[in-house]
Protein backbone atom coordinates (compact mmCIF):
# COMPACT_ATOMS: atom_id res chain seq x y z
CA UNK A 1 0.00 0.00 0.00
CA UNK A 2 1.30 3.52 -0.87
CA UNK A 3 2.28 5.89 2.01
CA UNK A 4 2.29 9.32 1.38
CA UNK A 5 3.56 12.31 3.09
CA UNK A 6 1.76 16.30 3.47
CA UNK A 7 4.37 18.98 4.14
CA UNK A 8 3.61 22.53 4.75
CA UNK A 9 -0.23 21.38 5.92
CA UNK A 10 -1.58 25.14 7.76
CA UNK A 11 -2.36 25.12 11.46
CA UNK A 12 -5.44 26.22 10.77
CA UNK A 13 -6.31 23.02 8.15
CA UNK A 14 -4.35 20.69 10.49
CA UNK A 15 -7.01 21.11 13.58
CA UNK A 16 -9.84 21.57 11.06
CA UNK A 17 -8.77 17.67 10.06
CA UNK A 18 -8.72 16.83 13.33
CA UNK A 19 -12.27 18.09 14.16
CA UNK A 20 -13.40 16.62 11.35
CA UNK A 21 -11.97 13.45 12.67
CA UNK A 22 -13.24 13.25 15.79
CA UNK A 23 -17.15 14.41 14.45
CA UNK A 24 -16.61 10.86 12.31
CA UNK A 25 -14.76 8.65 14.84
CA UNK A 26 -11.91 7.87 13.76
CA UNK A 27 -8.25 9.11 13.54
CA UNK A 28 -6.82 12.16 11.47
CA UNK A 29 -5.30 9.32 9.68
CA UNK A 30 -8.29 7.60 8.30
CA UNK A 31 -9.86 10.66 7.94
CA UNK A 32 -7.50 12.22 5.58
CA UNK A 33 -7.96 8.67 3.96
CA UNK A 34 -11.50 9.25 3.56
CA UNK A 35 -11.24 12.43 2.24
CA UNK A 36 -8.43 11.55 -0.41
CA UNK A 37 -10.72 8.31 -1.87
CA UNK A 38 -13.72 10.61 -2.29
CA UNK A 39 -11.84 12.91 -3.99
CA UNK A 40 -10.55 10.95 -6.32
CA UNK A 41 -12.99 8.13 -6.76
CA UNK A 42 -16.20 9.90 -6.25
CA UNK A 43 -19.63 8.21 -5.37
CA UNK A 44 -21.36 8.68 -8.86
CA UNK A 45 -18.32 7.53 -11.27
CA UNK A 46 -19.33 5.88 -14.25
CA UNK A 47 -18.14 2.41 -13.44
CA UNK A 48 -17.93 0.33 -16.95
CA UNK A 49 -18.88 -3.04 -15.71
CA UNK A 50 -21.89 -1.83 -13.92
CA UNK A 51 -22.97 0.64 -16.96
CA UNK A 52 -22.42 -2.68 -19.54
CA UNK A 53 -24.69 -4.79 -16.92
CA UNK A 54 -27.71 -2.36 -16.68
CA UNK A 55 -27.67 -1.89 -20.49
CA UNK A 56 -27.52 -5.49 -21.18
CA UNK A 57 -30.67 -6.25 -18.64
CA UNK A 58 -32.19 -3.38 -20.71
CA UNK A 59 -32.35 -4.77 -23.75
CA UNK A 60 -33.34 -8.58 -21.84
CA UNK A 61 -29.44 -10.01 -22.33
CA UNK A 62 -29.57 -12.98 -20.51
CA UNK A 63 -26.53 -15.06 -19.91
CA UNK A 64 -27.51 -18.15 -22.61
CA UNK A 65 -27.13 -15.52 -24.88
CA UNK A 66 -23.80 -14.55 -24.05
CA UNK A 67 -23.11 -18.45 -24.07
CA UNK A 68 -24.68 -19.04 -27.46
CA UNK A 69 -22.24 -15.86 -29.33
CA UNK A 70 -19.52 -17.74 -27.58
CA UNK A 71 -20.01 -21.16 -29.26
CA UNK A 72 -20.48 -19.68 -32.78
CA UNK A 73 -17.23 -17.25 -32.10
CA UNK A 74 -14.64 -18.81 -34.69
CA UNK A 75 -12.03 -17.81 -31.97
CA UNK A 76 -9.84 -15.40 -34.45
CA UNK A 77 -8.98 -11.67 -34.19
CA UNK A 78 -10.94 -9.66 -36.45
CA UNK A 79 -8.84 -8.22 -39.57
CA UNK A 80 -8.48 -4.43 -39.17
CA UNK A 81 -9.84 -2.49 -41.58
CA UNK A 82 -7.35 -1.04 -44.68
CA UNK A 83 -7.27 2.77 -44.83
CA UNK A 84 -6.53 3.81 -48.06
């Protein structure tokens, strides 16, 4: 797991954190964890998988279907198409 280090963090933001902290029960530590994941992975992300899975229940995709492309599938890359 990566460790990473804050230098030149304010007084002022340093006790904020800790506040913050304690009104969530837990350590500046995890709380500065928190706060980093839902910056950078936020709540309503467009997550692929999930996206692919609701459209495929949209249109009724059920997983024999999935099974019955794969047995036709000749198993070869498709050629890529010439520019010219």
């Amino acid at each position: 797991m990566a460790a990473v280090t804050i230098r030149n963090l304010s007084v002022e933001a340093h006790r904020a954190l800790k506040v913050r902290a304690a009104l969530h029960d837990r350590s500046a530590e995890a709380e500065m964890r928190a706060i980093l994941e839902a910056a950078v992975r936020p709540e309503g992300r467009l997550r692929l998988g999930t996206a692919l899975a609701d459209m495929s229940r949209k249109i009724g995709l059920a997983n024999a279907d999935v099974e019955a492309l794969d047995r036709v599938r000749d198993g070869t890359s498709a050629e890529p198409p010439r520019l010219r």
